[in-house]
N, C-alpha and C. Protein backbone atom coordinates (compact mmCIF):
# COMPACT_ATOMS: atom_id res chain seq x y z
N UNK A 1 2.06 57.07 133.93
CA UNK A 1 2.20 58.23 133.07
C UNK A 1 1.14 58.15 131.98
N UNK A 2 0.73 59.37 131.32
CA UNK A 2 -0.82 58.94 130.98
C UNK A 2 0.26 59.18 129.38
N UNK A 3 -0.25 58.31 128.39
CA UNK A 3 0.50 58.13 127.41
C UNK A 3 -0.53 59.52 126.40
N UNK A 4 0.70 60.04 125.73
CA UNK A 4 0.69 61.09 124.96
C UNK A 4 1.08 60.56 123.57
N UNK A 5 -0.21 60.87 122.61
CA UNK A 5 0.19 60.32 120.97
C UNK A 5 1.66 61.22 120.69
N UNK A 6 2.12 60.01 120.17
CA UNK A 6 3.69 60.49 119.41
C UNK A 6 3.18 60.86 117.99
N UNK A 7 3.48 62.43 117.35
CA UNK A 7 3.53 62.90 115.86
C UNK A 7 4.46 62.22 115.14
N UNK A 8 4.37 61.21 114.12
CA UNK A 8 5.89 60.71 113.60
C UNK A 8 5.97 61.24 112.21
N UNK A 9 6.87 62.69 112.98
CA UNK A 9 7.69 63.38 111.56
C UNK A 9 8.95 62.94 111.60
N UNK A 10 9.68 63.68 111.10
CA UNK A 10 11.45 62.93 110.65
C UNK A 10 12.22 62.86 112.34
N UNK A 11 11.78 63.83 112.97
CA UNK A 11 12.73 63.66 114.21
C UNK A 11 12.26 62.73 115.30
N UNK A 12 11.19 62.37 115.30
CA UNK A 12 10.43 61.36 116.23
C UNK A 12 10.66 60.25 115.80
N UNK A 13 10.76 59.71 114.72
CA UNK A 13 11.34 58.53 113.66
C UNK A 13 12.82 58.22 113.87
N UNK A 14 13.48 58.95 113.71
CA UNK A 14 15.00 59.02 114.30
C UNK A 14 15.00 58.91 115.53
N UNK A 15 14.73 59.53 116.52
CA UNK A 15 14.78 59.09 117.97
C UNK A 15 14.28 57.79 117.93
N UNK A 16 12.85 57.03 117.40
CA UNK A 16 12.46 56.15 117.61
C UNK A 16 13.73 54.83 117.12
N UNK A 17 14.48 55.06 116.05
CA UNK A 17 15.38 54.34 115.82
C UNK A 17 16.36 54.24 116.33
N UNK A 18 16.68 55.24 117.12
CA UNK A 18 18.31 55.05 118.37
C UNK A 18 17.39 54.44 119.38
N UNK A 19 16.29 54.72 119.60
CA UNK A 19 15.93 53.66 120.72
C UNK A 19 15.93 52.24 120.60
N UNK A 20 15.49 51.87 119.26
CA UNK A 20 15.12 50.05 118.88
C UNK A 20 16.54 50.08 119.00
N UNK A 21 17.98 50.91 118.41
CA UNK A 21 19.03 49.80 118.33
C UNK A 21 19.50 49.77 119.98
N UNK A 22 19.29 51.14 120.44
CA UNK A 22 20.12 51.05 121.76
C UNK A 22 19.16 49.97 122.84
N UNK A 23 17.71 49.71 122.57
CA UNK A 23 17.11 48.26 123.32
C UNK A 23 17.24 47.35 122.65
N UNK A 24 18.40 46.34 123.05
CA UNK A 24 18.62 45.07 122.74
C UNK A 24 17.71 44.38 122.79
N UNK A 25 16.51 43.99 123.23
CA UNK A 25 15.27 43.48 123.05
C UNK A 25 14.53 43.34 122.09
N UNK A 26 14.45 45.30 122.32
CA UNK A 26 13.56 45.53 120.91
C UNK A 26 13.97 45.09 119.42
N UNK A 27 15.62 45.46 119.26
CA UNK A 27 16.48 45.13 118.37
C UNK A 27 16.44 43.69 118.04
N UNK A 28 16.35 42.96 118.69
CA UNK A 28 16.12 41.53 118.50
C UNK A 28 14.82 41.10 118.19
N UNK A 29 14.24 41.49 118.93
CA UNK A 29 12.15 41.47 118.42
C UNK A 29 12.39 41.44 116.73
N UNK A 30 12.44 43.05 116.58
CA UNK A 30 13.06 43.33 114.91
C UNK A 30 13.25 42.28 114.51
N UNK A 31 14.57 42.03 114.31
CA UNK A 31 15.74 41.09 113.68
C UNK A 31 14.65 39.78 113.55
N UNK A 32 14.42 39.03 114.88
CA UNK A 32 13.77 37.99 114.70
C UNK A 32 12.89 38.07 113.83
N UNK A 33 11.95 38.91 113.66
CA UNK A 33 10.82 38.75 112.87
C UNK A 33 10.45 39.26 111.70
N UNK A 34 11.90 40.02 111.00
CA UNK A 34 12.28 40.10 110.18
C UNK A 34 12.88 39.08 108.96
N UNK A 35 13.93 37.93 110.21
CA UNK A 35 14.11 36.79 109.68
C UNK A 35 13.16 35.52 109.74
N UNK A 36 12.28 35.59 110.64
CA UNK A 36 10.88 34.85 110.41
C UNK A 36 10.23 34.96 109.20
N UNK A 37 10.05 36.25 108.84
CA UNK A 37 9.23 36.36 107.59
C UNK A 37 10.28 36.08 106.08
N UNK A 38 11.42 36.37 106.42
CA UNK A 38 12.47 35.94 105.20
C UNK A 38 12.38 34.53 104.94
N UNK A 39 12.32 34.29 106.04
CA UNK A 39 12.39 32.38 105.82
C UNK A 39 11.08 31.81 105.57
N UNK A 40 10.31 32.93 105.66
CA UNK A 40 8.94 32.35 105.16
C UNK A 40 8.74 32.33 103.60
N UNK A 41 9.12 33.70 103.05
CA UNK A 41 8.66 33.93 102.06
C UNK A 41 10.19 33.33 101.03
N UNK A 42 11.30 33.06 101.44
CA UNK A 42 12.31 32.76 101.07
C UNK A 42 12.31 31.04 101.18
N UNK A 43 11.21 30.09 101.20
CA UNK A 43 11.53 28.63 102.30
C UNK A 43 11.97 27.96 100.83
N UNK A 44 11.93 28.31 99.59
CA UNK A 44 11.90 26.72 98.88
C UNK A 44 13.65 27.08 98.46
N UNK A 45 14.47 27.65 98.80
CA UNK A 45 15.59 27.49 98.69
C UNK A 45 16.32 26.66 99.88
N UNK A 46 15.83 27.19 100.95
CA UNK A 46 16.01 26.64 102.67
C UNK A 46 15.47 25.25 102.37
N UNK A 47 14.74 25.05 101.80
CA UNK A 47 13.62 23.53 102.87
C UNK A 47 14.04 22.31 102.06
N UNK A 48 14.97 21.85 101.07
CA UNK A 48 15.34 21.15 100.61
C UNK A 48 17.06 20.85 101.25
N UNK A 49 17.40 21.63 102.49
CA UNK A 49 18.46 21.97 103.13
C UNK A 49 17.92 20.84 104.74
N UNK A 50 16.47 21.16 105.23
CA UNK A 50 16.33 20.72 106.16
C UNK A 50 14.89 20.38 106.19
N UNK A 51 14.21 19.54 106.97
CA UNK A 51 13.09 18.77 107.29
C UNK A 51 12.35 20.10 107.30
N UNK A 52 11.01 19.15 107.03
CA UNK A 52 9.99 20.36 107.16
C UNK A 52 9.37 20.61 108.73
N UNK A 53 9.53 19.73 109.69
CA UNK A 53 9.18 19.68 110.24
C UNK A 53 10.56 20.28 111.52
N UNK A 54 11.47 20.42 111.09
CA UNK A 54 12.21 21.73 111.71
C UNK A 54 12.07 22.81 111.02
N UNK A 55 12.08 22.88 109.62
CA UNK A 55 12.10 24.27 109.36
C UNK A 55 10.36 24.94 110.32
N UNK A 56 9.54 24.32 110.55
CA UNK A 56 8.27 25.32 110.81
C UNK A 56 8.65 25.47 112.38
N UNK A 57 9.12 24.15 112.95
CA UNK A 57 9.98 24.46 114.44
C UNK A 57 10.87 25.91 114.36
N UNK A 58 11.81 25.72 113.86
CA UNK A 58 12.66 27.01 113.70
C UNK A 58 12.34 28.73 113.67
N UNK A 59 10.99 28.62 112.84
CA UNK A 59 9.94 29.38 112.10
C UNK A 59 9.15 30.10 113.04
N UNK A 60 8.69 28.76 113.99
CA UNK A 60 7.83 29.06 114.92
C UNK A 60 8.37 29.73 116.30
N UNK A 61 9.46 29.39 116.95
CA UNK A 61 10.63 29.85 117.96
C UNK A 61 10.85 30.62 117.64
N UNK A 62 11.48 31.29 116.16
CA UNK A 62 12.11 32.48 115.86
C UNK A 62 10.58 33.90 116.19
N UNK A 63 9.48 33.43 115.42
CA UNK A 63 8.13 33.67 115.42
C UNK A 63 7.93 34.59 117.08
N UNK A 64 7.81 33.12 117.45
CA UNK A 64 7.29 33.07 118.82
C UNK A 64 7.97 34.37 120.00
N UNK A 65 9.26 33.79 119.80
CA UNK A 65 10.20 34.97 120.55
C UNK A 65 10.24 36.97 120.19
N UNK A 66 10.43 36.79 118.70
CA UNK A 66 10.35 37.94 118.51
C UNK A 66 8.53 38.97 118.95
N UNK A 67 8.06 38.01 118.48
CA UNK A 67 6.60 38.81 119.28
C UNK A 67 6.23 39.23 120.60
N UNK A 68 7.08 38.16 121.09
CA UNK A 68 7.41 38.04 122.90
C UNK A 68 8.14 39.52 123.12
N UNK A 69 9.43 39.77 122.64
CA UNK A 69 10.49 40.28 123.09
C UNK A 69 9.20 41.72 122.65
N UNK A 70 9.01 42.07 121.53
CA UNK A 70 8.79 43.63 121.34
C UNK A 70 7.06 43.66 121.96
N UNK A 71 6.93 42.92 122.68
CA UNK A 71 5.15 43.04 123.23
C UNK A 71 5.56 43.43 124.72
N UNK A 72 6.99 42.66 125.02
CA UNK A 72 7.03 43.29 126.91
C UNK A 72 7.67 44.46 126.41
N UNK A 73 8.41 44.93 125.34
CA UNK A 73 9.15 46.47 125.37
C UNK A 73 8.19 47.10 124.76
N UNK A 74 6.71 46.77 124.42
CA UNK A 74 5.70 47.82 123.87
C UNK A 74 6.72 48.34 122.29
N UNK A 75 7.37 47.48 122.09
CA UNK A 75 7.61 47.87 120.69
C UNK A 75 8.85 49.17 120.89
N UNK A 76 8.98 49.02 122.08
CA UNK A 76 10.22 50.21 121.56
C UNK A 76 9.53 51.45 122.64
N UNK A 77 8.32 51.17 122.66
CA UNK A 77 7.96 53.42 123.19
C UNK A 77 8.37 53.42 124.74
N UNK A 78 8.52 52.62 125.42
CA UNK A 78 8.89 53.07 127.06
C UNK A 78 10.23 53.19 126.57
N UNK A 79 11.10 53.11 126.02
CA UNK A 79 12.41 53.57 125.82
C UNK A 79 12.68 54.62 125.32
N UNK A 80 11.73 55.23 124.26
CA UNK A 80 11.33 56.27 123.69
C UNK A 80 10.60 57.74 124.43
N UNK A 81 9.47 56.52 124.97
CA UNK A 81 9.23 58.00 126.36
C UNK A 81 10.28 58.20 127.24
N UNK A 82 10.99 57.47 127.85
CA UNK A 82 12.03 57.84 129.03
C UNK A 82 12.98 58.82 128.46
N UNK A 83 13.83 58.20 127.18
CA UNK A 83 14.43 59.31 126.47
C UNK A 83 13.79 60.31 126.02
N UNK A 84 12.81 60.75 125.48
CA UNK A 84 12.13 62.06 125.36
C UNK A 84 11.90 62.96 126.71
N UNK A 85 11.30 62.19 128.00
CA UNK A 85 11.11 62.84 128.96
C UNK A 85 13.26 63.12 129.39
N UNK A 86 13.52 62.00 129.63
CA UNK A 86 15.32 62.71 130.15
C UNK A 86 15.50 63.95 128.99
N UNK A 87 15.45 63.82 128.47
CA UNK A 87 16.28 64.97 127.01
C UNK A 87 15.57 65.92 127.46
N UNK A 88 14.42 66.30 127.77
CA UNK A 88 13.61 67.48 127.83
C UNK A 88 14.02 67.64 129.45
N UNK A 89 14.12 67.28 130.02
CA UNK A 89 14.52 67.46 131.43
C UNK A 89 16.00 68.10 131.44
N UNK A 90 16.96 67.58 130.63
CA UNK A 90 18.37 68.01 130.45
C UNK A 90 18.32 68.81 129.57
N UNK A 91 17.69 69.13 128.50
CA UNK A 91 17.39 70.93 128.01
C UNK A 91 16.84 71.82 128.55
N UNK A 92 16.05 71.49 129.73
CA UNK A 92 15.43 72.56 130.59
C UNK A 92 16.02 72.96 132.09
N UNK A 93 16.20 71.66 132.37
CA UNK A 93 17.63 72.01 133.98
C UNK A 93 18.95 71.58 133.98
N UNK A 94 18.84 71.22 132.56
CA UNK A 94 20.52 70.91 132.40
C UNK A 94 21.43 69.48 133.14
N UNK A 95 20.13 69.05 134.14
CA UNK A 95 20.21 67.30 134.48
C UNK A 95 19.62 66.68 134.49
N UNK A 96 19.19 65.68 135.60
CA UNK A 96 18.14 65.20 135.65
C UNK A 96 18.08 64.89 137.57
N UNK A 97 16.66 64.62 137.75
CA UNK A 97 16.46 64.85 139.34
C UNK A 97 16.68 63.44 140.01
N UNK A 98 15.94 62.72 138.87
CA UNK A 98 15.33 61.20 139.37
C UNK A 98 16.24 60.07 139.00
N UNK A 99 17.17 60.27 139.84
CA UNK A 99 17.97 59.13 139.67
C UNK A 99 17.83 57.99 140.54
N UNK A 100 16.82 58.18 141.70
CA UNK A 100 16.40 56.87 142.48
C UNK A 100 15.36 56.05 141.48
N UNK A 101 14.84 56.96 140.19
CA UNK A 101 13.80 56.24 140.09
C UNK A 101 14.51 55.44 139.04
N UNK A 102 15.45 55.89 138.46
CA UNK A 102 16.58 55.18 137.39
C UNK A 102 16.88 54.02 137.84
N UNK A 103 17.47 53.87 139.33
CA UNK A 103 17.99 52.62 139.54
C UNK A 103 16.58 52.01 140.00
N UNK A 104 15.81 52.06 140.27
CA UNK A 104 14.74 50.86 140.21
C UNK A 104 13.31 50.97 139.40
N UNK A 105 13.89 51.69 138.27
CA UNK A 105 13.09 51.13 136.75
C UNK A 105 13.27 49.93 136.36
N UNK A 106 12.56 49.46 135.29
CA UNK A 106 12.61 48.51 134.06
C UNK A 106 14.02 48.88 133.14
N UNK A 107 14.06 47.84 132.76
CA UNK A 107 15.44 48.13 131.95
C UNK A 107 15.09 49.11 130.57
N UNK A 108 13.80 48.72 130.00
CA UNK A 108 13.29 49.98 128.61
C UNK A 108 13.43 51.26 129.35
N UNK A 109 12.80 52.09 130.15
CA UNK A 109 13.12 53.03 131.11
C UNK A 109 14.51 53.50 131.23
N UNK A 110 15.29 52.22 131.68
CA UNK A 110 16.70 53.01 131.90
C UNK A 110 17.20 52.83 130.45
N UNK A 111 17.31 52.16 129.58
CA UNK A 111 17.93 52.49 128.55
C UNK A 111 17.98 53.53 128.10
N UNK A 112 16.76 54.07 127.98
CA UNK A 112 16.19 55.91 127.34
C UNK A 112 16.83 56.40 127.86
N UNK A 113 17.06 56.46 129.47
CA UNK A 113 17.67 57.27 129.94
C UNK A 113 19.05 57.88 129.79
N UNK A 114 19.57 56.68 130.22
CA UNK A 114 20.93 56.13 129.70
C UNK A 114 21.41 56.77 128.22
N UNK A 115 20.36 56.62 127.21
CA UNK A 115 20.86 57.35 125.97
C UNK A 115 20.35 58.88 125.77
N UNK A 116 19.77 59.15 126.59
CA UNK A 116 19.84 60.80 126.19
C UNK A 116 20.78 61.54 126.95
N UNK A 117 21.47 61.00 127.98
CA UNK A 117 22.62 61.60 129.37
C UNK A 117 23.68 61.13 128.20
N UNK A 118 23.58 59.79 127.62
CA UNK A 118 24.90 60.09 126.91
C UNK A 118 25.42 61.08 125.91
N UNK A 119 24.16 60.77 125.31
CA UNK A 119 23.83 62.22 124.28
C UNK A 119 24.19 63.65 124.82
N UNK A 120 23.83 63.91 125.85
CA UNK A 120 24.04 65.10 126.15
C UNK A 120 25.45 65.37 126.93
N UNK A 121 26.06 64.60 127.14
CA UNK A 121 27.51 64.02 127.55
C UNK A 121 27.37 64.20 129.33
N UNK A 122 26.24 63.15 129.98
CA UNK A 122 26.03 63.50 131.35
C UNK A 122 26.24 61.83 131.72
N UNK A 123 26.37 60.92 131.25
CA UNK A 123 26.23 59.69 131.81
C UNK A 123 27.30 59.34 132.87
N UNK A 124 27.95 60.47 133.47
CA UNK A 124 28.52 60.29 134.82
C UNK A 124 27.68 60.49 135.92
N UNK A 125 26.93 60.95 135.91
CA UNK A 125 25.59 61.53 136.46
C UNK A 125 25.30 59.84 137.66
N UNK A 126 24.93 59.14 136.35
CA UNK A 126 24.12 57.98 137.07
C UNK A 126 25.41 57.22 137.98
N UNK A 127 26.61 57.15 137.51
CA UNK A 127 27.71 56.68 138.38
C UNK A 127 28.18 57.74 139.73
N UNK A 128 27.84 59.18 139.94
CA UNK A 128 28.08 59.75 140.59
C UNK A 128 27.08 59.69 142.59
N UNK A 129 25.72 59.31 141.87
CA UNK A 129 24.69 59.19 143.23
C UNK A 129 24.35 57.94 143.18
């Protein structure tokens, strides 16, 4: 799919945020590297608690993973495109066609999906074919 710049006004921002929480991945990417940098900039309360040489272990794993997790979900946008493309598909035919391609997507892919059918109150859809 040839990628199309996303405008980020207030409603593209909001969608973009039901996507990070509804991808557990992405959500964790976040989180991790959120608390990576807390414990960075937060260490001289922490580091008199534990070795220095775990705290940069800890630091570095927490680090390591979260960059991992939101670099294979592209940060969130294949969850974001799938839900933008389903939603626009279910405001224009009122379902959706491609449900073979649902069950053998990527899990970012089906999540989107997954949350705009719920949204639109269709997520029997994918249990029905």
């Amino acid at each position: 799919m040839k990628y199309k710049k996303q405008e980020w006004n207030k409603e593209n921002i909001k969608d973009y945020l039901k996507c990070v929480y509804a991808n557990k991945f992405t959500l964790a990417g976040y989180i991790g590297l959120t608390s990576a940098f807390t414990a960075i900039i937060f260490k001289e309360p922490l580091i008199n608690q534990i070795t220095h040489e775990a705290y940069a272990i800890i630091i570095g794993i927490t680090f390591g993973y979260s960059m991992f997790s939101l670099g294979v979900t592209s940060f969130g946008t294949e969850t974001l495109d799938s839900y933008k493309r389903t939603k626009n598909n279910v405001n224009k035919y009122g379902t959706i066609n491609d449900v073979y391609y649902y069950k053998h997507s990527m899990y970012c892919n089906k999540v989107g999906v997954k949350l705009a059918l719920k949204e639109a109150g269709l997520e029997k859809i994918l249990e029905e074919k």
